[in-house]
N, C-alpha and C. Protein backbone atom coordinates (compact mmCIF):
# COMPACT_ATOMS: atom_id res chain seq x y z
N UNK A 1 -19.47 8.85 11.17
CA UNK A 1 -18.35 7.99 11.50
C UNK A 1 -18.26 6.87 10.46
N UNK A 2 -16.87 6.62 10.00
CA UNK A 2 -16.95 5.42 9.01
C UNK A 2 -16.75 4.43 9.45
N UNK A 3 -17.13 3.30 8.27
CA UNK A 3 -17.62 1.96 9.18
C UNK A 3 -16.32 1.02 9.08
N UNK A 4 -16.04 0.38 10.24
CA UNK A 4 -14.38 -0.08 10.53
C UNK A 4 -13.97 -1.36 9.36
N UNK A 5 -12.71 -1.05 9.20
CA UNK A 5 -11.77 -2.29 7.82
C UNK A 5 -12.20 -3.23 8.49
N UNK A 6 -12.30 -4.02 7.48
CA UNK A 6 -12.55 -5.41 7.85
C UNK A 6 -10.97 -5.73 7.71
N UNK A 7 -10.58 -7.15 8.50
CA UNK A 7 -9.57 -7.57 8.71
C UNK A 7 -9.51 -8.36 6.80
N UNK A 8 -8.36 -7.89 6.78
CA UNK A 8 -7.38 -8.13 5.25
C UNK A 8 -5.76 -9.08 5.27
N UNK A 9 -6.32 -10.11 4.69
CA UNK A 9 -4.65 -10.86 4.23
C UNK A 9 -3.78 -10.59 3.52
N UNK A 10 -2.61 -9.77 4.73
CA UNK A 10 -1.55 -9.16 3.96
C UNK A 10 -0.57 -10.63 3.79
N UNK A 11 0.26 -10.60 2.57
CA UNK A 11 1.51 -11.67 2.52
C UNK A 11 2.53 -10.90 2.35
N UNK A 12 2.74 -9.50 2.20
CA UNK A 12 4.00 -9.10 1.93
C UNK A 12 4.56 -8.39 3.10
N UNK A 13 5.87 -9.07 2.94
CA UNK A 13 6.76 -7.87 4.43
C UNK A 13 7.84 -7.11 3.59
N UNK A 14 7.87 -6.10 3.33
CA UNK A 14 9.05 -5.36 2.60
C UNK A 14 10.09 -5.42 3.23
N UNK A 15 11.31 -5.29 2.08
CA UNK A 15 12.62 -5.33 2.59
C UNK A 15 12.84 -3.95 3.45
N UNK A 16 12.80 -3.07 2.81
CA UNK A 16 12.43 -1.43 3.29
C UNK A 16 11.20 -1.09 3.56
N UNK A 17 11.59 0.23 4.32
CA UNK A 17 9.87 0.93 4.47
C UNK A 17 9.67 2.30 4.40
N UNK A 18 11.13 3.07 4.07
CA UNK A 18 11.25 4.02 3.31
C UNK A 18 11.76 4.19 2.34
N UNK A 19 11.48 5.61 1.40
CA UNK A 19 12.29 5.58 -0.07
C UNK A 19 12.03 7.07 -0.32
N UNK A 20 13.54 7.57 -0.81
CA UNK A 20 13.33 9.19 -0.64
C UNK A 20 13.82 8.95 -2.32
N UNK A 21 13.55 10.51 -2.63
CA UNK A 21 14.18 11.09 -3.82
C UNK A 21 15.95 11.07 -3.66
N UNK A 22 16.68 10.81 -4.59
CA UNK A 22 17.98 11.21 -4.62
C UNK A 22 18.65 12.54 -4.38
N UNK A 23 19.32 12.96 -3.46
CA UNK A 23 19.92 14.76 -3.83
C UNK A 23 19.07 15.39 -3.08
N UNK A 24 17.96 14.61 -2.59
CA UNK A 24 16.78 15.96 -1.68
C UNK A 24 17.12 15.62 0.12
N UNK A 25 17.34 16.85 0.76
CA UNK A 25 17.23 16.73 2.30
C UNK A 25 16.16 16.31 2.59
N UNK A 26 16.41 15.51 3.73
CA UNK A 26 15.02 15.43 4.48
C UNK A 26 14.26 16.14 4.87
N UNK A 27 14.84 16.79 5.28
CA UNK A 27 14.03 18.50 6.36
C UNK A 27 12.95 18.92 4.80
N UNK A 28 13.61 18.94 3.85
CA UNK A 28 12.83 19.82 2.63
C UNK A 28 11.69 18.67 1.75
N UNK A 29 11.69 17.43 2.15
CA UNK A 29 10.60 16.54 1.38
C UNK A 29 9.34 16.47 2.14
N UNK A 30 8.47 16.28 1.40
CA UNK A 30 6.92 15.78 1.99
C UNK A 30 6.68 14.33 1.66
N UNK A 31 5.98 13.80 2.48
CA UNK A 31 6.11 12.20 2.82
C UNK A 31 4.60 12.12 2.31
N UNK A 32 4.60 11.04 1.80
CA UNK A 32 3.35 9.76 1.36
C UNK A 32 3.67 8.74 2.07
N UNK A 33 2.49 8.54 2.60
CA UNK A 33 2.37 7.30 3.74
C UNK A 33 1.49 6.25 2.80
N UNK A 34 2.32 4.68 2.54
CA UNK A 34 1.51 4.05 1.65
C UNK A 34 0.86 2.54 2.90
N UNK A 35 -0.27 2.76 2.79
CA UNK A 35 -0.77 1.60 4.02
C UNK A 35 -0.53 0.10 3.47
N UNK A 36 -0.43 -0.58 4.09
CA UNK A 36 -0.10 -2.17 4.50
C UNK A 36 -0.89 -3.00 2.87
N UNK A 37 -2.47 -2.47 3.45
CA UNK A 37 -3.17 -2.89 2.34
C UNK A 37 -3.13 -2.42 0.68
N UNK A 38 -2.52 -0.93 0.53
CA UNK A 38 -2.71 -0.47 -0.71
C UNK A 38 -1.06 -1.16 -1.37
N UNK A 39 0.06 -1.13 -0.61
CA UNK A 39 1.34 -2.17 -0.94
C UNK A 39 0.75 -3.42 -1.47
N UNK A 40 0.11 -4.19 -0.69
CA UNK A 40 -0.45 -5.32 -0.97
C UNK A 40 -1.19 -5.71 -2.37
N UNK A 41 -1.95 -4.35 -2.48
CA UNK A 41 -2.79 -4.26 -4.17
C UNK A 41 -1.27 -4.40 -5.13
N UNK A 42 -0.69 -3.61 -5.04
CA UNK A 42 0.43 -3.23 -6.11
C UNK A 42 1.28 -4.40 -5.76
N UNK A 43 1.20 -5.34 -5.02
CA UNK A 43 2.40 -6.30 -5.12
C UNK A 43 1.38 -7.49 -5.93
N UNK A 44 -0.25 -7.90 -5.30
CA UNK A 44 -0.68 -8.55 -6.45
C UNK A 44 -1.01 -8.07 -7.64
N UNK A 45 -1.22 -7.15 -8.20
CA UNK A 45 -1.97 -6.36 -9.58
C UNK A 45 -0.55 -6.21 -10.22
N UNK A 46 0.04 -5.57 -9.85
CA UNK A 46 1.41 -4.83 -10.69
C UNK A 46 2.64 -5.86 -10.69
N UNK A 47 3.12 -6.46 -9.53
CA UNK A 47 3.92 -7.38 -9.57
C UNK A 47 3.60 -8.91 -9.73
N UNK A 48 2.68 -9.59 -8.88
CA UNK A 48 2.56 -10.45 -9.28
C UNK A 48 1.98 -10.95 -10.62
N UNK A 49 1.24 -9.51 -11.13
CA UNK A 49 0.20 -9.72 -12.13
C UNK A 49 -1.29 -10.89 -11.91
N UNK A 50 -1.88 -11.17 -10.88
CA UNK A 50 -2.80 -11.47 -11.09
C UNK A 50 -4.03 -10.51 -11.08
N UNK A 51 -5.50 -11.28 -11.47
CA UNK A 51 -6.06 -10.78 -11.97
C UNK A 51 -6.73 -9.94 -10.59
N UNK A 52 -7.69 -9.39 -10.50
CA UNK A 52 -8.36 -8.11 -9.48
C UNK A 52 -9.42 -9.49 -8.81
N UNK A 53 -9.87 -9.60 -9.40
CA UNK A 53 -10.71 -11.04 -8.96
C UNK A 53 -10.46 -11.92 -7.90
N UNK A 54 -8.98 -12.45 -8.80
CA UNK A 54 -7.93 -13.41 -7.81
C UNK A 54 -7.35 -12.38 -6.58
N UNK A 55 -7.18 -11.31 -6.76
CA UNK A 55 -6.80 -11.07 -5.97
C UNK A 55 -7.33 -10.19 -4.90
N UNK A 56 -8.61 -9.87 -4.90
CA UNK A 56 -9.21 -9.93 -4.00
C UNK A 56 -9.55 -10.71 -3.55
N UNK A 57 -9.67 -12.13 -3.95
CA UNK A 57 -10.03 -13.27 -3.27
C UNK A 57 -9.12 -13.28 -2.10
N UNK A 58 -7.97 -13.51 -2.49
CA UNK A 58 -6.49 -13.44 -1.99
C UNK A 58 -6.89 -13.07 -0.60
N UNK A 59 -7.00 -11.48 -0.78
CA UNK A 59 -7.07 -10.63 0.12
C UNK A 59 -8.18 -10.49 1.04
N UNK A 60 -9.27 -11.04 0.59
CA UNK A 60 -10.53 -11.83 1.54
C UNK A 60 -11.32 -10.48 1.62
N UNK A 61 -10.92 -9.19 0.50
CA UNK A 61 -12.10 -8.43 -0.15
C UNK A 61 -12.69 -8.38 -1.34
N UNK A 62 -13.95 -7.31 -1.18
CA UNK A 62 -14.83 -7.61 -2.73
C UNK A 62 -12.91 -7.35 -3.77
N UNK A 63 -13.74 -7.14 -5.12
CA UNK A 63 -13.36 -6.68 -5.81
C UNK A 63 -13.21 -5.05 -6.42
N UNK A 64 -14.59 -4.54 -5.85
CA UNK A 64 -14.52 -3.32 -6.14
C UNK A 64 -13.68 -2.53 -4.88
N UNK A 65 -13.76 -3.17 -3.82
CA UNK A 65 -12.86 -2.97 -2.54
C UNK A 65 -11.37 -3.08 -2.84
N UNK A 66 -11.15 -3.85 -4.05
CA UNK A 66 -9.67 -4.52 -4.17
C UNK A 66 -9.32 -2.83 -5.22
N UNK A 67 -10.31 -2.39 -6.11
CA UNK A 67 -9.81 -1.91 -7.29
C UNK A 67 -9.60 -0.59 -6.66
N UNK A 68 -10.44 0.07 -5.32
CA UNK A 68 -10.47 1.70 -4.88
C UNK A 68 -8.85 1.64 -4.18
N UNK A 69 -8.54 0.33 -3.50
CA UNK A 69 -7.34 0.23 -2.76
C UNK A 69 -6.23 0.19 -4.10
N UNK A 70 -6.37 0.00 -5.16
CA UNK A 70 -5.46 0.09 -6.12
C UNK A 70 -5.26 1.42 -6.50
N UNK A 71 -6.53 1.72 -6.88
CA UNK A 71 -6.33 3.11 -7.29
C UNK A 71 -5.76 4.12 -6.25
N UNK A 72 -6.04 4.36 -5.35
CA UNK A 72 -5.22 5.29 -4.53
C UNK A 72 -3.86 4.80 -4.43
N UNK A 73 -3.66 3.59 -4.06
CA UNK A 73 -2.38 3.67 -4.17
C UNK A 73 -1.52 3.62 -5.49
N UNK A 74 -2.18 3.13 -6.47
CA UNK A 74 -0.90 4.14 -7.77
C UNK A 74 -0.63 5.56 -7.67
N UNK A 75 -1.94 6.31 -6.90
CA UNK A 75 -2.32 7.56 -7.03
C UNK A 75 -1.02 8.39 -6.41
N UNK A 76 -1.01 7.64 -5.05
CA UNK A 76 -0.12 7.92 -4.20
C UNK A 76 1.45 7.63 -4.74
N UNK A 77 1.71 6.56 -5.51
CA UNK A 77 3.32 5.99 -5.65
C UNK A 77 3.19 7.47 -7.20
N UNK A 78 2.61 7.23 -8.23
CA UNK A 78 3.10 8.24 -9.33
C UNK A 78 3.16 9.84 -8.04
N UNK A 79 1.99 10.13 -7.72
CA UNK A 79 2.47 11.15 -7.03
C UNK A 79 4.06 11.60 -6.26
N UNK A 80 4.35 10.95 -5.91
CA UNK A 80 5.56 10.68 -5.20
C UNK A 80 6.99 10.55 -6.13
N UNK A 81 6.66 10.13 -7.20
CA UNK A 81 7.75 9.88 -8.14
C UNK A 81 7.54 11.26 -8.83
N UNK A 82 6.23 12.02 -9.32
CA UNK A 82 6.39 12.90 -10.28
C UNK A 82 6.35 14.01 -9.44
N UNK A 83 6.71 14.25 -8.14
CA UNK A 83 6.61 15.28 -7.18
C UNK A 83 7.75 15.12 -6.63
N UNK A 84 8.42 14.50 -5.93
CA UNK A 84 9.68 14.15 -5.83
C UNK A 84 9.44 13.90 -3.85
N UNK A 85 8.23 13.21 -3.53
CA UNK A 85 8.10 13.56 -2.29
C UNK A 85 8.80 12.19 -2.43
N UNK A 86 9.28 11.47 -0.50
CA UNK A 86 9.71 10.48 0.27
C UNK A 86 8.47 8.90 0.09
N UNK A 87 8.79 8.17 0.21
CA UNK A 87 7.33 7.27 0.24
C UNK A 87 7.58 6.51 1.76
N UNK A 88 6.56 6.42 2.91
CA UNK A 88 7.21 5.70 3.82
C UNK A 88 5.24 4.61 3.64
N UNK A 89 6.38 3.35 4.04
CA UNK A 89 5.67 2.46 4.08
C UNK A 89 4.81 2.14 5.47
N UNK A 90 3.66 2.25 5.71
CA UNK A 90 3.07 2.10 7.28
C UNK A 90 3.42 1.07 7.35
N UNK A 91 3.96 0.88 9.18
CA UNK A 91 4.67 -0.41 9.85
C UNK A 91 3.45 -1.51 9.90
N UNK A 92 3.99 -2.82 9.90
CA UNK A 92 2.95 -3.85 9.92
C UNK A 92 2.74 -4.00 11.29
N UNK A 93 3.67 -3.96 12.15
CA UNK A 93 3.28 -4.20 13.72
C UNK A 93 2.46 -3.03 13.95
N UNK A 94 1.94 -1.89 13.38
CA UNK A 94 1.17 -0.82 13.72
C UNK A 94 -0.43 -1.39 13.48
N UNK A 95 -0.55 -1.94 12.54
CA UNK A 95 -1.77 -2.27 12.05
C UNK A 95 -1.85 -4.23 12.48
N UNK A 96 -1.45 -5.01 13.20
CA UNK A 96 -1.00 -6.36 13.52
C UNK A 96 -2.86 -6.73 14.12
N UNK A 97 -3.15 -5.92 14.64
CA UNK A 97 -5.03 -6.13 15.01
C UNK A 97 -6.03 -6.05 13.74
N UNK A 98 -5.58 -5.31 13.03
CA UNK A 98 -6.55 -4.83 11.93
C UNK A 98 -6.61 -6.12 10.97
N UNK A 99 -5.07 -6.36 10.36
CA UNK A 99 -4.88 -7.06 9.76
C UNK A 99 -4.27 -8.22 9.48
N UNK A 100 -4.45 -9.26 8.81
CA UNK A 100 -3.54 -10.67 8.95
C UNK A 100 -2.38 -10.94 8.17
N UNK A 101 -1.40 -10.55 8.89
CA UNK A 101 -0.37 -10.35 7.98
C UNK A 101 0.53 -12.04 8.30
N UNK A 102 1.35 -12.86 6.71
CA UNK A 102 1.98 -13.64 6.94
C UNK A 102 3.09 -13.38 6.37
């Protein structure tokens, strides 16, 4: 059994929380589910640009905790773009115990 998330400071609420390919039915796409926390990496690393350090601080994990949550989730967003699957964003009221979202 794995050992439970520690509670994580989310700051971002997206405008959206899905995003499909252009021209593709729904019925015919496969979905990537991107979690609360791995959004969170890519909004400090990629958008905000701070450093992995800072921003695990941020996020009130290590750093090497900050960099595995990065990596899957680029893993997951290029996947999705070079596959042409849907991306849905996990709801924050789903995870509202786990994590501290402002």
């Amino acid at each position: 059994m794995p050992r439970p998330k520690k509670n994580r400071h989310i700051c971002c609420n997206p405008s959206a929380y899905y995003f499909k390919p252009r021209g593709i039915p729904m019925f015919e796409l496969s979905e990537i589910i991107l979690e609360t926390d791995e959004l969170e990496t890519l909004r400090l690393a990629d958008f905000e640009k701070m450093s992995h350090e800072d921003s695990a601080a941020k996020m009130k994990i290590s750093r090497a905790t900050f960099g595995r949550i990065l990596e899957k989730a680029r893993y997951k967003t290029a996947d999705a773009i070079l596959n042409g699957k849907a991306i849905r964003i996990e709801s924050f009221s789903k995870n509202s115990g786990d994590q501290n979202v402002e």
